[in-house]
N, C-alpha and C. Protein backbone atom coordinates (compact mmCIF):
# COMPACT_ATOMS: atom_id res chain seq x y z
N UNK A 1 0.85 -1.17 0.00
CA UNK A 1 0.00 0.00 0.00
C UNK A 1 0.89 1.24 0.00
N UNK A 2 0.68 1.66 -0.95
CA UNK A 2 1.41 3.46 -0.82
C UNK A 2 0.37 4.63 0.03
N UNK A 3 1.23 5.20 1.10
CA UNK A 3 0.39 5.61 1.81
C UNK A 3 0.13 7.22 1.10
N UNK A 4 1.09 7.53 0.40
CA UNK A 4 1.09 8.87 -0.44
C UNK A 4 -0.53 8.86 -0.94
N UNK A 5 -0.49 7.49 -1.82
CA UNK A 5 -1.74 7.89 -2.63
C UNK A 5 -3.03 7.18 -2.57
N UNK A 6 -3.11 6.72 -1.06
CA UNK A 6 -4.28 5.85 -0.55
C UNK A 6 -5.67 6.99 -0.44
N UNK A 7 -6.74 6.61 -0.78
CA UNK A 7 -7.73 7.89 -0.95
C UNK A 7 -8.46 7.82 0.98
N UNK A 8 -8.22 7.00 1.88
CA UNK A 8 -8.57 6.60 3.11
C UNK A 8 -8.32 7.81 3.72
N UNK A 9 -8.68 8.10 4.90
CA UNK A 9 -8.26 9.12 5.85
C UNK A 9 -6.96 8.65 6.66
N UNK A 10 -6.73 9.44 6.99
CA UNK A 10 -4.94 9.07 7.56
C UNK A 10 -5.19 9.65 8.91
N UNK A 11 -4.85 8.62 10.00
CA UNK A 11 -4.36 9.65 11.26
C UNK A 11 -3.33 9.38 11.76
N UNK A 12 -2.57 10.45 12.29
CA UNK A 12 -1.76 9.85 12.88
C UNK A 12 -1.85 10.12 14.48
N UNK A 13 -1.08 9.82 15.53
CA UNK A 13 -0.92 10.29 16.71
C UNK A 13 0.40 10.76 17.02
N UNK A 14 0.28 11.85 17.61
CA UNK A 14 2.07 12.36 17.72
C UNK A 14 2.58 11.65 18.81
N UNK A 15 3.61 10.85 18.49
CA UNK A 15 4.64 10.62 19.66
C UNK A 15 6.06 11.36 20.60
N UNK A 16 5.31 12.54 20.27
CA UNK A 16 6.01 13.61 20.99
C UNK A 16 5.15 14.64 21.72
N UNK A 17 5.45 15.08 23.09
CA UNK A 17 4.46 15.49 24.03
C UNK A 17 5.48 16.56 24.62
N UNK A 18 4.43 17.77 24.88
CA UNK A 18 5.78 19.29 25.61
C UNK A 18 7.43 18.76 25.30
N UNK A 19 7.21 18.50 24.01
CA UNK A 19 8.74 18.97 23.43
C UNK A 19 9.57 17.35 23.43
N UNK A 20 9.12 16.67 24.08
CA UNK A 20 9.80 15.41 24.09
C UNK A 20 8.82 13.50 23.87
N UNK A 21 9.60 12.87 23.72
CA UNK A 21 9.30 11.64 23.33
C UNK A 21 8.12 10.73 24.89
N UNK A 22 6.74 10.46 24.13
CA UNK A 22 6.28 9.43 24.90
C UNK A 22 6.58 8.60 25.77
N UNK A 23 7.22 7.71 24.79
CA UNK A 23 7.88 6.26 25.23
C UNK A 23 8.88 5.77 24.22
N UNK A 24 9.75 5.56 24.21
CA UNK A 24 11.32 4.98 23.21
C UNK A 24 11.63 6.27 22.78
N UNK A 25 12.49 5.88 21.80
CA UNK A 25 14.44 6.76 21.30
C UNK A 25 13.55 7.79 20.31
N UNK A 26 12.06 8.14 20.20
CA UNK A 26 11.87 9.20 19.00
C UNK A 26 12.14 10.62 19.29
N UNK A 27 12.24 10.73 20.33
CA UNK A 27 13.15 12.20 20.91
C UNK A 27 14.33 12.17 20.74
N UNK A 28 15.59 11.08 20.90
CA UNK A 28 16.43 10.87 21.35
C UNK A 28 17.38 11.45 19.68
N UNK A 29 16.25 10.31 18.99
CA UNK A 29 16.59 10.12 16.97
C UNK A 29 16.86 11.81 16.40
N UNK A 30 14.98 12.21 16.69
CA UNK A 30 14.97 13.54 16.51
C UNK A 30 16.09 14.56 16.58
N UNK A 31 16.71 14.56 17.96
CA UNK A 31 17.68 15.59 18.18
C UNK A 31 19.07 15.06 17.54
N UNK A 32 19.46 13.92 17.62
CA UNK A 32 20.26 13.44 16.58
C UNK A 32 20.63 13.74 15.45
N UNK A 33 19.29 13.21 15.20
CA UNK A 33 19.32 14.00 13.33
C UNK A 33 19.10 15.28 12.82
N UNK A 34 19.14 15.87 14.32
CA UNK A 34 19.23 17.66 14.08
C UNK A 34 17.85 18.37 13.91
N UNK A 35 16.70 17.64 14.31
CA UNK A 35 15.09 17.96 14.16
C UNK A 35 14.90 18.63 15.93
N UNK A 36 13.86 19.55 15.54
CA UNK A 36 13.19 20.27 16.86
C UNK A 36 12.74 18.85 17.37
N UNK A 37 12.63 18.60 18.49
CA UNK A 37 11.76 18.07 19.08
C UNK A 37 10.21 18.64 19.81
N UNK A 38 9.73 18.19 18.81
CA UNK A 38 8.00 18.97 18.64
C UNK A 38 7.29 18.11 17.80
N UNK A 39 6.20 18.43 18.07
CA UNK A 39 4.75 17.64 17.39
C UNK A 39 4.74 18.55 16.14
N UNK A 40 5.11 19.56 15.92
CA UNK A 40 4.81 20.35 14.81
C UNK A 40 5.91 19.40 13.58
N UNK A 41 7.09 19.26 14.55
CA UNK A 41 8.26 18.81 13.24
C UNK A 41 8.04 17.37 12.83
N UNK A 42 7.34 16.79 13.50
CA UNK A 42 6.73 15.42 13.32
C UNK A 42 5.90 15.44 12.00
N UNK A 43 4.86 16.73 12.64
CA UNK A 43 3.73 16.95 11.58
C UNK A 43 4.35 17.56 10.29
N UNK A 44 5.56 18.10 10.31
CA UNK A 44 5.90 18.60 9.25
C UNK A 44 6.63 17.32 7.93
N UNK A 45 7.02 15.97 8.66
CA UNK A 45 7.73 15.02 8.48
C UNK A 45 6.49 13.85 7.97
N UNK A 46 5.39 14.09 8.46
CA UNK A 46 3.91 12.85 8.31
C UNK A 46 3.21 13.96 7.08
N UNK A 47 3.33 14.65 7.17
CA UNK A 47 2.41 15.73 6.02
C UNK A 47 1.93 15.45 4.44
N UNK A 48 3.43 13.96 3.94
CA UNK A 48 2.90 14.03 2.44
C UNK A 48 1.75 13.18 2.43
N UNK A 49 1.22 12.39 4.31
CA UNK A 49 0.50 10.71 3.85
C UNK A 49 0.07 10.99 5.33
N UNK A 50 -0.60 12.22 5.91
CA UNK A 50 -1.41 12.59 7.41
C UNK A 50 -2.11 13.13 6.88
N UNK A 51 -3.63 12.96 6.94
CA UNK A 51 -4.57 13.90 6.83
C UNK A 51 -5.40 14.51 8.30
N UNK A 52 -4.86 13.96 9.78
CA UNK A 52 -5.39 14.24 10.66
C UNK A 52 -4.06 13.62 11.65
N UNK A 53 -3.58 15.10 12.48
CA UNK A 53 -2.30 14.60 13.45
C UNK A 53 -3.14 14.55 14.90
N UNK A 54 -3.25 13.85 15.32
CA UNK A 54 -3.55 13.92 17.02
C UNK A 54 -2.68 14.69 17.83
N UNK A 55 -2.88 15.63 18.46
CA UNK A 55 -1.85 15.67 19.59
C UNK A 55 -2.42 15.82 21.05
N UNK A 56 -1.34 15.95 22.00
CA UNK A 56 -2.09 15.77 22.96
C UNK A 56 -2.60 17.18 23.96
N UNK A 57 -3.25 17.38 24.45
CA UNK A 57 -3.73 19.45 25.43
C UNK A 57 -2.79 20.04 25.34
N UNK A 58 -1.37 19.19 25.94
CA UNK A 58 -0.12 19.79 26.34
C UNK A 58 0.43 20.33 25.38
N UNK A 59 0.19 20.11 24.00
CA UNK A 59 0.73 20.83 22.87
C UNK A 59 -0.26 21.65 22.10
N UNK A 60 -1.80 21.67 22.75
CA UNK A 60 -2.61 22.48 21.77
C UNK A 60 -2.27 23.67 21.13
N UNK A 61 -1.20 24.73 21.73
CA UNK A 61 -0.87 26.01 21.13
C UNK A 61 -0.23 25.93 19.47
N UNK A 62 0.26 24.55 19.53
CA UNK A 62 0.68 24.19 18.02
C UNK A 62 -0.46 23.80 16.71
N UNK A 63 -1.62 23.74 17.61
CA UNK A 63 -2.27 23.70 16.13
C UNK A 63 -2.61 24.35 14.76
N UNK A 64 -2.10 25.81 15.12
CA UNK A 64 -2.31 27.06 13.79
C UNK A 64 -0.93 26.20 13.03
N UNK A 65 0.45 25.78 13.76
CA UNK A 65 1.15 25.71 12.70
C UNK A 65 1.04 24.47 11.74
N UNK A 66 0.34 23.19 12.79
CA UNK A 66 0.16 22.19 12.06
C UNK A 66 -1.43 22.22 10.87
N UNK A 67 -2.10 23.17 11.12
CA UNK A 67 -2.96 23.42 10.43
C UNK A 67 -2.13 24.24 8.62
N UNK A 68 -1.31 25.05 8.79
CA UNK A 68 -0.58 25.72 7.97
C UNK A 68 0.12 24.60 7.04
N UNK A 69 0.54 23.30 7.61
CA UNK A 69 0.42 22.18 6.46
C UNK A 69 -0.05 21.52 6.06
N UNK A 70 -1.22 21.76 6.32
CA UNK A 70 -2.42 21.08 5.49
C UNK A 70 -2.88 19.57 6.08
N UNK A 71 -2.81 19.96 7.30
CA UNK A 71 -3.08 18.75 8.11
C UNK A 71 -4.17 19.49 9.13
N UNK A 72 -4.95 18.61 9.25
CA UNK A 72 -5.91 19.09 10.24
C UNK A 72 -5.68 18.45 11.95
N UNK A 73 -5.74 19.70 12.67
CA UNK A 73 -5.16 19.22 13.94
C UNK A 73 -6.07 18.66 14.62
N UNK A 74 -6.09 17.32 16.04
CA UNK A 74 -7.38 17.38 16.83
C UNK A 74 -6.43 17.13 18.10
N UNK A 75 -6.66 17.75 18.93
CA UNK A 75 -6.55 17.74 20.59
C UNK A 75 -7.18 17.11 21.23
N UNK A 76 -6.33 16.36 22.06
CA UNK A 76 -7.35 15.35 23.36
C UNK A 76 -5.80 14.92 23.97
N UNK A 77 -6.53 13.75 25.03
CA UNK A 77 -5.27 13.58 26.22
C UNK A 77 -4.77 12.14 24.89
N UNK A 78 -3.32 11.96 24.93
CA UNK A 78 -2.73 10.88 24.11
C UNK A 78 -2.17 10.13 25.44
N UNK A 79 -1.64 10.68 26.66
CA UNK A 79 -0.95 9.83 26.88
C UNK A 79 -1.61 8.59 28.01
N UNK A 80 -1.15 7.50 27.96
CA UNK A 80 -2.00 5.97 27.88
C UNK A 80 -1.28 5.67 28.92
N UNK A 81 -1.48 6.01 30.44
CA UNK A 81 -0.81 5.59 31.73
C UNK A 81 -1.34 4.03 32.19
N UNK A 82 -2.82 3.80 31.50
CA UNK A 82 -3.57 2.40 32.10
C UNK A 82 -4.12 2.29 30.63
N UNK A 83 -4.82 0.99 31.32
CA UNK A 83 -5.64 0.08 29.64
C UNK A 83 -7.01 1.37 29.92
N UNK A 84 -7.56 1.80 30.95
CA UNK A 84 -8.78 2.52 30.28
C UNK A 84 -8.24 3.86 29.51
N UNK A 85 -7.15 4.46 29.81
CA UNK A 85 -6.37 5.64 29.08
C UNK A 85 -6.06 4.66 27.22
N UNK A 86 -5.99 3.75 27.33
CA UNK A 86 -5.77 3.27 26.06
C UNK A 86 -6.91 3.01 25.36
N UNK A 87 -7.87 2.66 26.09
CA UNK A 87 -9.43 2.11 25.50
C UNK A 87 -10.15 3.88 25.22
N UNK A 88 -10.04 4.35 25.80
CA UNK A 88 -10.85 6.03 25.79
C UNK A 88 -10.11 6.42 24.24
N UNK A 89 -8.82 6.39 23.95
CA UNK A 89 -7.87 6.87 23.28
C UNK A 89 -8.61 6.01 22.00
N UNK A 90 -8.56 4.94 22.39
CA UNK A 90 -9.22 4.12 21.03
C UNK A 90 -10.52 4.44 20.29
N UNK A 91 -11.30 4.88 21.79
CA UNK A 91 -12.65 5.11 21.31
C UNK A 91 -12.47 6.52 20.32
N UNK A 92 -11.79 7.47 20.85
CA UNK A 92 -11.49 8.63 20.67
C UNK A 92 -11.35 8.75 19.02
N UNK A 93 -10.46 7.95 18.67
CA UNK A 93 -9.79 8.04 17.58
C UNK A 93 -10.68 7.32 16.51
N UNK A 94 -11.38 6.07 16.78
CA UNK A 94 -12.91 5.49 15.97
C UNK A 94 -13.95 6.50 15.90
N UNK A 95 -14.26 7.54 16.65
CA UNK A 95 -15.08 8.43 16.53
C UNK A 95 -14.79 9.70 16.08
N UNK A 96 -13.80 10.31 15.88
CA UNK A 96 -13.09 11.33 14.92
C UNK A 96 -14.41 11.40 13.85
N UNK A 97 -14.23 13.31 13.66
CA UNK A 97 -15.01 13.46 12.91
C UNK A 97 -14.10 14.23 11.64
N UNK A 98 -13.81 13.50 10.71
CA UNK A 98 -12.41 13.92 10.08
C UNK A 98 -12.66 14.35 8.56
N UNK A 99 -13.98 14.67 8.13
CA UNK A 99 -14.76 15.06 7.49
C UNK A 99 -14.94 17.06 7.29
């Protein structure tokens, strides 16, 4: 499947939260390879094959810029401390209104 030119809705979820990585090395990579560590530079990196970036409250002030690439932003809590934080998150994301 080429995700460039799939006609489906795309979401993604950012794995970067107030400036740094969730859980594993995607902060770690980021600054490595010389990238901001931000949900925006993520979104700027998912943009040719995202049609909808999740992020989480803690980053809502970034949505004008992730909106500016043609990605539509949605805000809610991402991060998944228990299985009902993961099940809410699930529901969350099946019910998107991405239309």
């Amino acid at each position: 499947m080429d995700l460039k030119s799939d006609s489906q809705i795309r979401i993604a979820v950012s794995p970067i939260v107030w400036g740094d990585s969730v859980r594993g090395p995607a902060g770690k990579i980021m600054r490595e390879l010389g990238y901001e560590v931000s949900c925006v530079t993520v979104a700027e990196l998912y943009r040719d094959f995202c049609d909808v970036f999740v992020i989480d409250v803690q980053d809502k002030e970034h949505c004008k810029a992730i909106e500016s690439l043609g990605i539509k932003p949605f805000v809610g809590p991402i991060l998944m401390n228990s299985k009902a934080d993961k099940i809410a998150l699930a529901k969350t994301l099946l019910e998107l209104d991405v239309n």
